[in-house]
C-alpha atoms as a PDB file:
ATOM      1  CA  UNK A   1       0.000   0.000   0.000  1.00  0.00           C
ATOM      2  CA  UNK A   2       1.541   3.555  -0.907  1.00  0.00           C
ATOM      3  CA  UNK A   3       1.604   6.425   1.587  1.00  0.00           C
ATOM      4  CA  UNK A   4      -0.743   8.540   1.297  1.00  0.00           C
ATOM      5  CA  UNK A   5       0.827  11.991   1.254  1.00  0.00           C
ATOM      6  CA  UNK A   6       0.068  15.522  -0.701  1.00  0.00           C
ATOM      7  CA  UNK A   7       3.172  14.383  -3.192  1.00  0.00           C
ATOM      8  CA  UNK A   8       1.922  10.675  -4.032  1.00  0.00           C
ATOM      9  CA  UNK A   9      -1.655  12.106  -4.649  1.00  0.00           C
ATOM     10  CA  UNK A  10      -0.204  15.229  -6.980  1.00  0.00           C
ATOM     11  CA  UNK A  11       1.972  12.450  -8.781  1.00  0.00           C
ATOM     12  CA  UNK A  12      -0.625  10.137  -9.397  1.00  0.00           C
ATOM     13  CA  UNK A  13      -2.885  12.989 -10.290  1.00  0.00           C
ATOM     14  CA  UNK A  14       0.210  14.055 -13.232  1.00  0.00           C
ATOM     15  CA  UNK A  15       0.975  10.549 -14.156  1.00  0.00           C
ATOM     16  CA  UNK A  16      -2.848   9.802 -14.972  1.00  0.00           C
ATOM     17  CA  UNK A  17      -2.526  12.376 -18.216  1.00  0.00           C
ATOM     18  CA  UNK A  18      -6.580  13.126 -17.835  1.00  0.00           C
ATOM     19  CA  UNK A  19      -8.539  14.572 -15.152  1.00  0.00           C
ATOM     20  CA  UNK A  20      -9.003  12.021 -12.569  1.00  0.00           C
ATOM     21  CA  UNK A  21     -12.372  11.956  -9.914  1.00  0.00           C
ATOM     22  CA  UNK A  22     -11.641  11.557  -6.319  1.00  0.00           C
ATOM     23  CA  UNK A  23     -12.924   8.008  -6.932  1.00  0.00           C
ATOM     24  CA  UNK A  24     -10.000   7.027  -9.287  1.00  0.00           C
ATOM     25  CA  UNK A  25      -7.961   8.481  -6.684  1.00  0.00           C
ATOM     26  CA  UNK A  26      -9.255   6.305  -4.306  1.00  0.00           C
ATOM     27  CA  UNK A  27      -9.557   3.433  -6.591  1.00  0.00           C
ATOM     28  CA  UNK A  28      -5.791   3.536  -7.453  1.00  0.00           C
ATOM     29  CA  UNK A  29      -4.874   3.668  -3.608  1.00  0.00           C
ATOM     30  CA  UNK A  30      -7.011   1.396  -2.487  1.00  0.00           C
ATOM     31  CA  UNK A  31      -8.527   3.506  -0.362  1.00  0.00           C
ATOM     32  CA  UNK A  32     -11.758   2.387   2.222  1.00  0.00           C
ATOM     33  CA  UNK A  33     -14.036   4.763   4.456  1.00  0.00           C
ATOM     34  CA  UNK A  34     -11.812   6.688   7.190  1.00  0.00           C
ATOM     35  CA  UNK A  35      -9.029   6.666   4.546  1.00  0.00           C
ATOM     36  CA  UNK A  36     -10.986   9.035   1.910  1.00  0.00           C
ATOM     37  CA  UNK A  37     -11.533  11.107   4.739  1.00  0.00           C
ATOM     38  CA  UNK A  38      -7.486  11.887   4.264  1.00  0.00           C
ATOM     39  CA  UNK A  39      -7.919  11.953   0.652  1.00  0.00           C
ATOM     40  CA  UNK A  40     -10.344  14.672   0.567  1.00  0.00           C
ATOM     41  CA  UNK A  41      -8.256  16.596   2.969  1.00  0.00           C
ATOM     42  CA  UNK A  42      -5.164  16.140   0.941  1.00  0.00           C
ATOM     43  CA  UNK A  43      -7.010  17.278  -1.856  1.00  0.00           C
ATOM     44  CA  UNK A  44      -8.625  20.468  -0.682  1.00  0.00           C
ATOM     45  CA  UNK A  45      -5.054  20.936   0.426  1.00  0.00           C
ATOM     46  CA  UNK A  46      -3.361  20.996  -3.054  1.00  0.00           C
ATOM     47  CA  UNK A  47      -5.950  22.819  -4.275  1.00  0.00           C
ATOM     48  CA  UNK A  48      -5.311  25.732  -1.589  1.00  0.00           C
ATOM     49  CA  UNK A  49      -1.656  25.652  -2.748  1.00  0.00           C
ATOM     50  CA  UNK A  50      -2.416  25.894  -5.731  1.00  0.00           C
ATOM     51  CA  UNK A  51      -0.599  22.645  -7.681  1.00  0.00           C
ATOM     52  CA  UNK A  52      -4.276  20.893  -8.837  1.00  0.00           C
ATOM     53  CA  UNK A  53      -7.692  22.478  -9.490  1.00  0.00           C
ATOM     54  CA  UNK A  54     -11.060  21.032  -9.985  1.00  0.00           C
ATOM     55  CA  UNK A  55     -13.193  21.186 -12.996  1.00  0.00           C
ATOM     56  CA  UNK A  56     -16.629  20.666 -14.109  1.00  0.00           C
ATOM     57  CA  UNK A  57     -17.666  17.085 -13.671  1.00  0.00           C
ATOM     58  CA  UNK A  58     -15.565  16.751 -10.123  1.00  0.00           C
ATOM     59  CA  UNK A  59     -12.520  15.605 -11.389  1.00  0.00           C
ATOM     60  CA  UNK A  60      -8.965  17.268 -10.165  1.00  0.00           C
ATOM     61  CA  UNK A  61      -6.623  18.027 -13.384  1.00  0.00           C
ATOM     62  CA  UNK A  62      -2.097  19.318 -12.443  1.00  0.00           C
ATOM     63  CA  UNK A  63      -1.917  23.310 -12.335  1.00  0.00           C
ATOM     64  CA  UNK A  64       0.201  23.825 -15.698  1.00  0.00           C
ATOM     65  CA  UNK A  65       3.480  25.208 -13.638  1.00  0.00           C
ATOM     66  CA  UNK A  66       2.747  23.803 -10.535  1.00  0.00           C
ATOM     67  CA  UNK A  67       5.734  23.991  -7.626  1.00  0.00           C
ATOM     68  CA  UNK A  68       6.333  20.329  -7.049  1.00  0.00           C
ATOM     69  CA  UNK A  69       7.934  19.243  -3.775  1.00  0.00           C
ATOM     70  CA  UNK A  70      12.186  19.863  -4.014  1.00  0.00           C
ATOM     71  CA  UNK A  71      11.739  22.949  -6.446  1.00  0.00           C
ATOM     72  CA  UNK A  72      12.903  26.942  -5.402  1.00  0.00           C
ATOM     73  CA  UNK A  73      11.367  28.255  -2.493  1.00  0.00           C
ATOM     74  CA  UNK A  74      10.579  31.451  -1.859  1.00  0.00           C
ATOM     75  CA  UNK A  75       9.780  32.902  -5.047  1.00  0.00           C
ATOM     76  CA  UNK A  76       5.786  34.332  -5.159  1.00  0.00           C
ATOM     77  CA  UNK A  77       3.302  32.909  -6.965  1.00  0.00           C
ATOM     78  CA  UNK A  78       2.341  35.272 -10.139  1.00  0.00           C
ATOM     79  CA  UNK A  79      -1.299  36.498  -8.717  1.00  0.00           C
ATOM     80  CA  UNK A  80      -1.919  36.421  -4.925  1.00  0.00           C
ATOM     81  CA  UNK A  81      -4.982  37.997  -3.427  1.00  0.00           C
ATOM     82  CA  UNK A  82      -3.800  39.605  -0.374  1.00  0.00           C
ATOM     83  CA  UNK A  83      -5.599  42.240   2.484  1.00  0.00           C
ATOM     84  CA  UNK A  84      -4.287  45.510   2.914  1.00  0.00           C
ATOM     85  CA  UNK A  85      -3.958  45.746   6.644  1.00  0.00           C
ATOM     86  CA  UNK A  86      -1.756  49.567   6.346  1.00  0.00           C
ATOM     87  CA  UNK A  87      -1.161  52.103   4.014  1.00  0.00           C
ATOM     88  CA  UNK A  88       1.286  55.008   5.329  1.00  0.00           C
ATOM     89  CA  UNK A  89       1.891  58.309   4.491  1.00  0.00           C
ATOM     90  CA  UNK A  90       4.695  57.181   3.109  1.00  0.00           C
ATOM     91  CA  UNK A  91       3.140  55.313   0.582  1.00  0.00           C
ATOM     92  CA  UNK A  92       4.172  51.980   2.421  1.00  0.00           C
ATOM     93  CA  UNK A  93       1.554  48.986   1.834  1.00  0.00           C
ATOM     94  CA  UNK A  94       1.468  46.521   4.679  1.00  0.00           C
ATOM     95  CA  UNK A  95      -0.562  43.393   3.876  1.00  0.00           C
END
């Protein structure tokens, strides 16, 4: 049985070439009742962070350009939604 982890699900996600339902993704893991529970959360997860989305029909389909796991850190994503908390005199933005 493979570990169930946010980089096994985003691989098998990639590797499956079409969008794949959380059912295929549960399928392919052999995955019974608690254990979806994780898969759900793992999924909601990646989505959050931006490496999968979900389209029409409920399936989950790679971000073109998603980070994977052991790529640079710290650059920014290219569109972030953020909440200005501050804006000085200066002209300073604090989010």
């Amino acid at each position: 049985m493979v570990e169930l982890t946010h980089d096994t699900v985003f691989k098998a996600i990639v590797d499956a070439g079409k969008p794949v339902t959380k059912r295929d993704l549960a399928r392919a893991f052999d995955l019974r009742d608690a254990r979806k529970i994780d898969l759900k959360r793992i999924l909601k997860e990646l989505s959050g962070m931006g490496r999968i989305q979900q389209i029409p029909g409920k399936a989950y389909v790679p971000v073109e350009g998603a980070v994977q796991e052991g790529d640079e850190v710290g650059e920014a994503p290219s569109v972030v939604v953020l909440r200005i908390s501050e804006i000085t005199l200066d002209g300073d933005v604090f989010a």
